[in-house]
PDB file of N, CA and C in Angstrom:
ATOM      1  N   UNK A   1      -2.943  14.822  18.766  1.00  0.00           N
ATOM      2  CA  UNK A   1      -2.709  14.740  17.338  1.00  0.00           C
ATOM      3  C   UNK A   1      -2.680  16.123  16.697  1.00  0.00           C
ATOM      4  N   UNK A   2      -3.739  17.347  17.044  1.00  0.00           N
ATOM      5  CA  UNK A   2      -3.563  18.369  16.704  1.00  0.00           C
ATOM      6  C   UNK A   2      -2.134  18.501  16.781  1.00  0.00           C
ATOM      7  N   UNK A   3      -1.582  18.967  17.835  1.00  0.00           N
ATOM      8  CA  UNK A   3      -0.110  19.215  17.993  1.00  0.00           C
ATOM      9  C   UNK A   3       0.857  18.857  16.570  1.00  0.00           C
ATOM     10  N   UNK A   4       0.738  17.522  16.644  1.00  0.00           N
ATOM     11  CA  UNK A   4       1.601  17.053  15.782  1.00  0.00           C
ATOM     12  C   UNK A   4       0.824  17.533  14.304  1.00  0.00           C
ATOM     13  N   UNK A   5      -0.140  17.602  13.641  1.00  0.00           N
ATOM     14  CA  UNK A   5      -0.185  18.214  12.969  1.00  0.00           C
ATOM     15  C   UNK A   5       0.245  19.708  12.320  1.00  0.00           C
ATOM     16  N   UNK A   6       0.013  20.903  13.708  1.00  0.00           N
ATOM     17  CA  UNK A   6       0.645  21.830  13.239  1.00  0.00           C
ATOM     18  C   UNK A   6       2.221  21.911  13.443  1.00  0.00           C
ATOM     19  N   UNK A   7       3.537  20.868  14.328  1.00  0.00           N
ATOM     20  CA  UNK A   7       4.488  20.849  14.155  1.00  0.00           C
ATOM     21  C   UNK A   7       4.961  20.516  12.409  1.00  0.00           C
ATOM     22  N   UNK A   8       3.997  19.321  11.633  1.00  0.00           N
ATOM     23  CA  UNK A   8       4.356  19.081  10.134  1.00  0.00           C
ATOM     24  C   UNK A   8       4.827  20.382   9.338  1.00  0.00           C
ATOM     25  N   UNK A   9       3.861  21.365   9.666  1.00  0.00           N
ATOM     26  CA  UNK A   9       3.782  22.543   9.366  1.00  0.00           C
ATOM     27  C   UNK A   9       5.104  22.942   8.740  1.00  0.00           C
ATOM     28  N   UNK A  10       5.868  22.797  10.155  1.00  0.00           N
ATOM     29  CA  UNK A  10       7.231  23.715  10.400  1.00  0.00           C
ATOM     30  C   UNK A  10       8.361  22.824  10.069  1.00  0.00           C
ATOM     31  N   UNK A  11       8.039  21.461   9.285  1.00  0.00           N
ATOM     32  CA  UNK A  11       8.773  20.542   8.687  1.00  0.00           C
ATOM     33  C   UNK A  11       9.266  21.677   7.420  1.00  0.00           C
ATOM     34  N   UNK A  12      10.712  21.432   6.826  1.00  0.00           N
ATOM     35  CA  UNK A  12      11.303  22.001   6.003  1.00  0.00           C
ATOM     36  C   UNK A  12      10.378  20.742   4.470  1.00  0.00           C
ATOM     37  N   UNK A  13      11.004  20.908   3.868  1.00  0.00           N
ATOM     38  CA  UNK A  13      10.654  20.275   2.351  1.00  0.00           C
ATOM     39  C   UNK A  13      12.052  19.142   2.109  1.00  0.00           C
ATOM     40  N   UNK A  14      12.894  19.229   2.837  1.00  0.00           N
ATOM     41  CA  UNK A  14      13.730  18.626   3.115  1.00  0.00           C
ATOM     42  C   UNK A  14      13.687  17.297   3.870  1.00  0.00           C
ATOM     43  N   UNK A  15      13.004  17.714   5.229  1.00  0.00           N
ATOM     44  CA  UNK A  15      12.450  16.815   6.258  1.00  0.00           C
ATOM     45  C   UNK A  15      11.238  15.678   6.029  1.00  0.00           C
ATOM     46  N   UNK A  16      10.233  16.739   5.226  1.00  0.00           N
ATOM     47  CA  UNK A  16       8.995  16.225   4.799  1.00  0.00           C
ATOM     48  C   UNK A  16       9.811  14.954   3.841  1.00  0.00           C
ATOM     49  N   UNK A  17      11.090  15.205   2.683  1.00  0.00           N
ATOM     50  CA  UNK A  17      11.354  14.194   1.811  1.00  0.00           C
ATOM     51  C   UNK A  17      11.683  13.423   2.444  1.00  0.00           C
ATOM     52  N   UNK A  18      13.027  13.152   3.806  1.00  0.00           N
ATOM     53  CA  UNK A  18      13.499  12.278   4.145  1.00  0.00           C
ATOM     54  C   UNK A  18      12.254  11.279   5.074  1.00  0.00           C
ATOM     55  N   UNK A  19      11.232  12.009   5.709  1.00  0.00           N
ATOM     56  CA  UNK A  19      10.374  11.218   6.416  1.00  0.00           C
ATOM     57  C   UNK A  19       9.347   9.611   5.779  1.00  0.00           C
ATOM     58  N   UNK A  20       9.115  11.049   4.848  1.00  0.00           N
ATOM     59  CA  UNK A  20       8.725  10.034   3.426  1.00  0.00           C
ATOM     60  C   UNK A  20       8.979   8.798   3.048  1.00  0.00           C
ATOM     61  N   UNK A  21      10.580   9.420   2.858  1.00  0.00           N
ATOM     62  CA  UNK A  21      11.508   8.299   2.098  1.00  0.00           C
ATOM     63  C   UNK A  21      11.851   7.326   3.174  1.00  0.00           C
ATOM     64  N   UNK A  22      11.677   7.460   4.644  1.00  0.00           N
ATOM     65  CA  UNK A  22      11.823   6.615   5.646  1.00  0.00           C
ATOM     66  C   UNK A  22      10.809   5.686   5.433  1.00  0.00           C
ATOM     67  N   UNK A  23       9.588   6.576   5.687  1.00  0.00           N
ATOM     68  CA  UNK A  23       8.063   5.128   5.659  1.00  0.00           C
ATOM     69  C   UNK A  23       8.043   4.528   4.696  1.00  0.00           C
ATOM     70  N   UNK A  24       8.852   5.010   3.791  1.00  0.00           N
ATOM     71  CA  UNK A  24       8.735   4.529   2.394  1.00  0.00           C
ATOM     72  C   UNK A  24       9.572   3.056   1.853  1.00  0.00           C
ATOM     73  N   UNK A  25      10.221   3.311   2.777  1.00  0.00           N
ATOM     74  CA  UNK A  25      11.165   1.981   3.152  1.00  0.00           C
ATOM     75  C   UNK A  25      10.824   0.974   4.063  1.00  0.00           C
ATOM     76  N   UNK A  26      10.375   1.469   5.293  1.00  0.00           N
ATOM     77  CA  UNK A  26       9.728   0.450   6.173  1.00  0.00           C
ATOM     78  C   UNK A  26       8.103  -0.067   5.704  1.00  0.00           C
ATOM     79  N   UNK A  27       7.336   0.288   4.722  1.00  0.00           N
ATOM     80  CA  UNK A  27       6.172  -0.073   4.138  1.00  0.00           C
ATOM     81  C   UNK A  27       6.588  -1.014   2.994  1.00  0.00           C
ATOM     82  N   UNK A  28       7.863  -0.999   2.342  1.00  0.00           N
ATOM     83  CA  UNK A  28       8.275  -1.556   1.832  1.00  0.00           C
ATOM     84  C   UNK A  28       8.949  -3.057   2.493  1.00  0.00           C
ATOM     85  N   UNK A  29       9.989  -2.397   3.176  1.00  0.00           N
ATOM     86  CA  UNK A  29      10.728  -3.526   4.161  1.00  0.00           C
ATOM     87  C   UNK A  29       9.943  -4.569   4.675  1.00  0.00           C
ATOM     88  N   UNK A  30       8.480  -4.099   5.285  1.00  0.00           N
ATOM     89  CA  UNK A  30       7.565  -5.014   5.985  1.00  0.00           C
ATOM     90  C   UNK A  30       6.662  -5.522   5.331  1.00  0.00           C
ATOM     91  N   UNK A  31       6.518  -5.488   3.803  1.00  0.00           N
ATOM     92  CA  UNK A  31       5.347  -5.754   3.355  1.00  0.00           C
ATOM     93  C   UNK A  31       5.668  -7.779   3.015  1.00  0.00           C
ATOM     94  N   UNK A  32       6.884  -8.108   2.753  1.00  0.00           N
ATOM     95  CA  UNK A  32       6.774  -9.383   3.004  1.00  0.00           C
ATOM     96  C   UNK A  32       6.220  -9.957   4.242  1.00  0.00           C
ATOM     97  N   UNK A  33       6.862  -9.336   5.435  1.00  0.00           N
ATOM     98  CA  UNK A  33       6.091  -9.952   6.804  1.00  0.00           C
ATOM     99  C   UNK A  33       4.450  -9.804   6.819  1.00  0.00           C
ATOM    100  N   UNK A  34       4.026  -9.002   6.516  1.00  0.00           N
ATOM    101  CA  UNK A  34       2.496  -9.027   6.411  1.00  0.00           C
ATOM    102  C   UNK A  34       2.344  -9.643   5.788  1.00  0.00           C
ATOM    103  N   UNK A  35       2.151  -9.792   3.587  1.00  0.00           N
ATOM    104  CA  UNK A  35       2.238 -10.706   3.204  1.00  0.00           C
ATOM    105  C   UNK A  35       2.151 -12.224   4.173  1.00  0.00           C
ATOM    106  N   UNK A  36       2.985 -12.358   4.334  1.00  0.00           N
ATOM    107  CA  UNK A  36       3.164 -14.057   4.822  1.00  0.00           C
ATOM    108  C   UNK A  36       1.803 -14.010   5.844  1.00  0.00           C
ATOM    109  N   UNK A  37       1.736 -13.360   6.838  1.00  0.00           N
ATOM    110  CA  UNK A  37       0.562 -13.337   7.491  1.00  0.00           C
ATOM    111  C   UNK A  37      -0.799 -12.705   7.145  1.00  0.00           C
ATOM    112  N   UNK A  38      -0.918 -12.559   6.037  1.00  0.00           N
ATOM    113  CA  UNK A  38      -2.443 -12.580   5.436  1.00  0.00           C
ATOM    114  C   UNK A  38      -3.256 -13.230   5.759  1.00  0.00           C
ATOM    115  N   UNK A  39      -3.190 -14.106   6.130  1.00  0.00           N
ATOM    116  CA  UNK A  39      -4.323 -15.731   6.408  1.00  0.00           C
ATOM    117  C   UNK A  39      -4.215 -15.746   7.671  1.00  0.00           C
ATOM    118  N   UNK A  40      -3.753 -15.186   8.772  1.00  0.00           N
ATOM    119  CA  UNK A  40      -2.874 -15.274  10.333  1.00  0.00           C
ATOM    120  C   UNK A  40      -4.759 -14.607  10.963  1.00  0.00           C
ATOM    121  N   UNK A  41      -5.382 -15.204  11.776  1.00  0.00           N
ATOM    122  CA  UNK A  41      -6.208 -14.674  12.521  1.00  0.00           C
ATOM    123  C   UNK A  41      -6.138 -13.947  13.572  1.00  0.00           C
ATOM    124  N   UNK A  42      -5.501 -14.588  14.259  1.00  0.00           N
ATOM    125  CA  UNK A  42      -4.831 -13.987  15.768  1.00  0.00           C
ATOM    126  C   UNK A  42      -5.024 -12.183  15.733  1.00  0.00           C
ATOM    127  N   UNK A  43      -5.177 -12.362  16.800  1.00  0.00           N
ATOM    128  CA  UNK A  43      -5.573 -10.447  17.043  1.00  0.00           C
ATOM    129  C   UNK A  43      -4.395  -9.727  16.856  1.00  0.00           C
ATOM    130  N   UNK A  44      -2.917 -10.166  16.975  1.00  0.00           N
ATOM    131  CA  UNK A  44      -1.922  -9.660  16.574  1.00  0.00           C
ATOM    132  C   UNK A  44      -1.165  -9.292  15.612  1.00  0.00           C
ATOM    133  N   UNK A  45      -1.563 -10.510  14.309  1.00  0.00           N
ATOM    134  CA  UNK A  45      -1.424 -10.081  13.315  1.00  0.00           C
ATOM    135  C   UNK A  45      -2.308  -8.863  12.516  1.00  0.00           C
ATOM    136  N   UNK A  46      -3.912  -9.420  13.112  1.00  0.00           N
ATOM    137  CA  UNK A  46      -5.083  -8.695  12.759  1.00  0.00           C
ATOM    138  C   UNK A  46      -4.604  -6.840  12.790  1.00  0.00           C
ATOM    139  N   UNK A  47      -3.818  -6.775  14.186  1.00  0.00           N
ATOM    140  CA  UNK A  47      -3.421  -5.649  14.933  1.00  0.00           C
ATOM    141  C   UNK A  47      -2.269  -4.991  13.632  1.00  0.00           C
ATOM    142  N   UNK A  48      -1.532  -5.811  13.520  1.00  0.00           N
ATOM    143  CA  UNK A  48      -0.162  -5.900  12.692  1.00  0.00           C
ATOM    144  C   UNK A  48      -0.770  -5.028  11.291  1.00  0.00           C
ATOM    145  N   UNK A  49      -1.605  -5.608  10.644  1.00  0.00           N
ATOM    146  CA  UNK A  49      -2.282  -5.592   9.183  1.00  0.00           C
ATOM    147  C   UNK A  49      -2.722  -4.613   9.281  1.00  0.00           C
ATOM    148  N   UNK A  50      -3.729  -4.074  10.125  1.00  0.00           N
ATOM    149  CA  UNK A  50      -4.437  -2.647  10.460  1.00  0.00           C
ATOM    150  C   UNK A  50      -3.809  -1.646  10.886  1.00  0.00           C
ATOM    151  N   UNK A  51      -2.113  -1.239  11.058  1.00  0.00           N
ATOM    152  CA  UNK A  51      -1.209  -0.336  11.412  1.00  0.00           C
ATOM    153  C   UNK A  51      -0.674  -0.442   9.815  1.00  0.00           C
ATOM    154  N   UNK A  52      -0.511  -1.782   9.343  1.00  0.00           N
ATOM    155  CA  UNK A  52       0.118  -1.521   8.340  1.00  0.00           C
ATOM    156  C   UNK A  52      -0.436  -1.219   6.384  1.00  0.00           C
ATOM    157  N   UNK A  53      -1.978  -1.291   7.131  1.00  0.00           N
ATOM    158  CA  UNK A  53      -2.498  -0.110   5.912  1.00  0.00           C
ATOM    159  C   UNK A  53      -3.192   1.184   6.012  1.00  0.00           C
ATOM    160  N   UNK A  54      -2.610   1.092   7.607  1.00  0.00           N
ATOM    161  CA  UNK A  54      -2.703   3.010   7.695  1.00  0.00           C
ATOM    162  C   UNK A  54      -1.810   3.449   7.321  1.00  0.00           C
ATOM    163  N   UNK A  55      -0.539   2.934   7.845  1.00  0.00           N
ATOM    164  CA  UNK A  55       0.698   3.149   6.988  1.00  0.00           C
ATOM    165  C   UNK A  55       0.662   3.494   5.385  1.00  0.00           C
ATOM    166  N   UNK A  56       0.363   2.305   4.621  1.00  0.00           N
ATOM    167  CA  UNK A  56       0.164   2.883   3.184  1.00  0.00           C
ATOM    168  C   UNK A  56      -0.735   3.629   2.726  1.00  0.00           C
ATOM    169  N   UNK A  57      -1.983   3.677   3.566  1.00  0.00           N
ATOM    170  CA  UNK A  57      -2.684   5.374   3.304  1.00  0.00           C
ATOM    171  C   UNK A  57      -2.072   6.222   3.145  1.00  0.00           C
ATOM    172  N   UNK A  58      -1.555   6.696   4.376  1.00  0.00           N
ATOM    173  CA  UNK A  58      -0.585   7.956   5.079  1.00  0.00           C
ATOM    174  C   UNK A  58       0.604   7.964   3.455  1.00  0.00           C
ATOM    175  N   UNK A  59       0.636   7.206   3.218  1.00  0.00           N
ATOM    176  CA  UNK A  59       2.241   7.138   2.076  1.00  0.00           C
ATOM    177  C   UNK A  59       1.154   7.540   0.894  1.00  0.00           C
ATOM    178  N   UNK A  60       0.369   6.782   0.410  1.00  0.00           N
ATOM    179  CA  UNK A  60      -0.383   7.147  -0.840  1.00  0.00           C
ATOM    180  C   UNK A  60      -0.880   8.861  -1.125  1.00  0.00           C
ATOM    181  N   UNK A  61      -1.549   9.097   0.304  1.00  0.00           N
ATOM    182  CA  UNK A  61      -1.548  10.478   0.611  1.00  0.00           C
ATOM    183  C   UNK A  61      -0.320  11.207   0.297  1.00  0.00           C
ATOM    184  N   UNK A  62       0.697  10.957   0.594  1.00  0.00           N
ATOM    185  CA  UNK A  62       2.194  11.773   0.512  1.00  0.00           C
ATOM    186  C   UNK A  62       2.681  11.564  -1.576  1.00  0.00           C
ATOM    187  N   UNK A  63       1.726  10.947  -2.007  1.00  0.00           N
ATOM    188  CA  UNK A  63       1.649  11.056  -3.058  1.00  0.00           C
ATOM    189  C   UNK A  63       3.564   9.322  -3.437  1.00  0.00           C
ATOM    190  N   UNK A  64       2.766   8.835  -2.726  1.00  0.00           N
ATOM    191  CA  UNK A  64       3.897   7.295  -2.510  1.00  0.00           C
ATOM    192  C   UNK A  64       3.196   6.293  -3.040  1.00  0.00           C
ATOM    193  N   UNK A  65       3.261   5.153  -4.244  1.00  0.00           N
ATOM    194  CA  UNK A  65       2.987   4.271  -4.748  1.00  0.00           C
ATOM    195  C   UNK A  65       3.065   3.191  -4.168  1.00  0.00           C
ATOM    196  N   UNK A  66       2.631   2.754  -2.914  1.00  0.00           N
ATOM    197  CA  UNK A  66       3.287   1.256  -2.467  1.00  0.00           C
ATOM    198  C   UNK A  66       1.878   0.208  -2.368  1.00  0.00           C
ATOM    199  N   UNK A  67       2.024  -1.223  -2.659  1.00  0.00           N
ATOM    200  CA  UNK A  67       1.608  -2.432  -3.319  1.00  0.00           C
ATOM    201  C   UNK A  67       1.062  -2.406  -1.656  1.00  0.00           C
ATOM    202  N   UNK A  68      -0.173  -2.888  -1.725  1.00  0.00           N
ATOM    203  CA  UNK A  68      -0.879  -3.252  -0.742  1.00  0.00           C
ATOM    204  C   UNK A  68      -0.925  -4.992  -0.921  1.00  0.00           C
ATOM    205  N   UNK A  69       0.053  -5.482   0.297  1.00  0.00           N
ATOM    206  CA  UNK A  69       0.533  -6.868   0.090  1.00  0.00           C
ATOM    207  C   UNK A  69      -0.731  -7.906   0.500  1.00  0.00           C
ATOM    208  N   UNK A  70      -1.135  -7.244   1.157  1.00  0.00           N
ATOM    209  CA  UNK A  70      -2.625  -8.326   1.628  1.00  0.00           C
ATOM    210  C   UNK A  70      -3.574  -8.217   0.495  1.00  0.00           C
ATOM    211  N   UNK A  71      -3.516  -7.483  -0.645  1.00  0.00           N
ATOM    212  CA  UNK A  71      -4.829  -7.726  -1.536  1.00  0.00           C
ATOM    213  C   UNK A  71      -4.390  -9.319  -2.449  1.00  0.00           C
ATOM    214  N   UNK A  72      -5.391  -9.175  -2.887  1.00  0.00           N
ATOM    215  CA  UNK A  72      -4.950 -10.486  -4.116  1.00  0.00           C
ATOM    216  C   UNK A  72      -4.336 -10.143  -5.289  1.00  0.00           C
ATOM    217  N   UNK A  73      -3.122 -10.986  -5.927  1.00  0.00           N
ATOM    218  CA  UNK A  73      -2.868 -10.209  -6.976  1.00  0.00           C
ATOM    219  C   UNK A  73      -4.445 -10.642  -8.066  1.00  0.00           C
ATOM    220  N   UNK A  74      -4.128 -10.015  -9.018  1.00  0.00           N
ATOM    221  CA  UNK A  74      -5.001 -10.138  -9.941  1.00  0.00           C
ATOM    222  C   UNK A  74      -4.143  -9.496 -11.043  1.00  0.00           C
ATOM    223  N   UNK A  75      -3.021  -9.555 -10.619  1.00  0.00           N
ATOM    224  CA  UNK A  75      -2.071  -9.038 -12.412  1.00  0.00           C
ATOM    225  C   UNK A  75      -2.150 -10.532 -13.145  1.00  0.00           C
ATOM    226  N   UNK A  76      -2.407 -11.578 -12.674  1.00  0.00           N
ATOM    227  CA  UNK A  76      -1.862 -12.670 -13.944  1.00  0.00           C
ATOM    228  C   UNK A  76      -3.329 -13.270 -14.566  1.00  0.00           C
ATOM    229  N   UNK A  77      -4.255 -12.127 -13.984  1.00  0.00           N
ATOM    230  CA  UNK A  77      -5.746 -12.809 -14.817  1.00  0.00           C
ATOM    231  C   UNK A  77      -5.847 -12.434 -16.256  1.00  0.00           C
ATOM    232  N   UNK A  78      -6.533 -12.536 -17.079  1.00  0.00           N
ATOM    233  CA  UNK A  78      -6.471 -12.251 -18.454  1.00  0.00           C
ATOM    234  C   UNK A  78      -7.252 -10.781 -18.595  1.00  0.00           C
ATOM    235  N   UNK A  79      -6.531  -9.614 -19.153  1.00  0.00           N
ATOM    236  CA  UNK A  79      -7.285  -8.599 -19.110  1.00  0.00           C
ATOM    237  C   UNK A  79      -8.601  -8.541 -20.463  1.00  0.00           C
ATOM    238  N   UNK A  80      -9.466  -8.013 -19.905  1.00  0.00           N
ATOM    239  CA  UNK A  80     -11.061  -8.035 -21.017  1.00  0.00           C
ATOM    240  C   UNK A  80     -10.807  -6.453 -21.407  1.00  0.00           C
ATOM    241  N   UNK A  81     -11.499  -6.658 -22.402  1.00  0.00           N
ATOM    242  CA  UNK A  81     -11.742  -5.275 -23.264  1.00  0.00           C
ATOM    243  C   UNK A  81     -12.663  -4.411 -22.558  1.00  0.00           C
ATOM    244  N   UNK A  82     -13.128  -3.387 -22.773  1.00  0.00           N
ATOM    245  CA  UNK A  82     -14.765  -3.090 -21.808  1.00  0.00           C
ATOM    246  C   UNK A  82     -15.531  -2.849 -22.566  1.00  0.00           C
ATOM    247  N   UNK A  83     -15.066  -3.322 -24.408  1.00  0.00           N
ATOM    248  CA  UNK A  83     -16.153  -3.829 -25.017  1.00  0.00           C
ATOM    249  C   UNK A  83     -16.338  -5.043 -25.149  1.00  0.00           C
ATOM    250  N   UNK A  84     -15.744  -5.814 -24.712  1.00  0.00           N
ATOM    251  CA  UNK A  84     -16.111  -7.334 -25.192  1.00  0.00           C
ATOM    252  C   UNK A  84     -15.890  -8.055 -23.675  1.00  0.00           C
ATOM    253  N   UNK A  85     -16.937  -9.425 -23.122  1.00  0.00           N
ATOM    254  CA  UNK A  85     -16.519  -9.525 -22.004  1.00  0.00           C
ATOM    255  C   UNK A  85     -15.519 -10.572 -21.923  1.00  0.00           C
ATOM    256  N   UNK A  86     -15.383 -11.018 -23.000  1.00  0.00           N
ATOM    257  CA  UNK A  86     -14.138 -12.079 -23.367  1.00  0.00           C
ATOM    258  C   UNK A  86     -12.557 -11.775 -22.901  1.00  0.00           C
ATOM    259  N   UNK A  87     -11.735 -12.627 -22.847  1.00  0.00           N
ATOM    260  CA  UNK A  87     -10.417 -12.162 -22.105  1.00  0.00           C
ATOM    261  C   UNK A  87      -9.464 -11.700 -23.791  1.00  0.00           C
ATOM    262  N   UNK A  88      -8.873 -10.641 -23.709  1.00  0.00           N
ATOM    263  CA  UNK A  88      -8.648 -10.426 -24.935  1.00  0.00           C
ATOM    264  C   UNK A  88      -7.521 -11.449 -25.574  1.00  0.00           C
ATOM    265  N   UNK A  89      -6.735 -11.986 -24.970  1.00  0.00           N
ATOM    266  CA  UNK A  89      -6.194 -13.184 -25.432  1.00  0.00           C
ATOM    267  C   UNK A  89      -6.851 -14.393 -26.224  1.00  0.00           C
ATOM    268  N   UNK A  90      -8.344 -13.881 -26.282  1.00  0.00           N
ATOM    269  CA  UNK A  90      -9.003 -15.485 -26.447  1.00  0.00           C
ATOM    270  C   UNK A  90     -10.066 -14.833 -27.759  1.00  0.00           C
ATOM    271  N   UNK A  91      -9.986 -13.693 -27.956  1.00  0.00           N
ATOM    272  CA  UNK A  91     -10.933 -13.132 -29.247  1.00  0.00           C
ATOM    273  C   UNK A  91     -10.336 -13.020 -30.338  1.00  0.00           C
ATOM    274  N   UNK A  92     -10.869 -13.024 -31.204  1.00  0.00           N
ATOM    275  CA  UNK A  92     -10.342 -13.335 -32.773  1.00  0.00           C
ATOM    276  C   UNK A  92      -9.687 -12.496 -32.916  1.00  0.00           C
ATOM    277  N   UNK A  93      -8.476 -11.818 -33.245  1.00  0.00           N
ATOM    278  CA  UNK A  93      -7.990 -10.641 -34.075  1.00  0.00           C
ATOM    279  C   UNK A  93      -8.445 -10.468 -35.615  1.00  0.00           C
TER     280      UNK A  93
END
């Protein structure tokens, strides 16, 4: 792994973008297939899931925004104030 670390090195700014923009697509491309196997026990998927959020480390690190498909959403819960513990949809205006 050393190795390949100091070859990054000698990556142009060019290279570094297109590599990027590669994982950046296949973290994308695959995140339905994981998705669907979220609930999948089997050591293969298990295997599958654990390559594929080193993957979105490695991208977040590269300063890459991508949706970690195995969490839960929690966008459609009601957002609370962090003064009030009420859902703000539901407090008096």
């Amino acid at each position: 792994m050393d190795d390949l670390r100091d070859q990054i090195g000698q990556l142009s700014d060019a290279e570094l973008a297109e590599i990027r923009s590669a994982a950046t697509w296949y973290g994308k491309f695959h995140a339905r297939i994981i998705a669907e196997r979220a609930d999948d026990p089997s050591a293969t998927a298990v295997a599958q899931r654990d390559r594929y959020l080193t993957l979105i480390a490695g991208l977040r690190k590269l300063g890459v925004r991508i949706v970690d498909p195995t969490a839960p959403v929690t966008s459609l819960s009601p957002q609370r104030d962090a003064e009030d513990s009420a859902p703000a949809s539901r407090r008096a205006a």
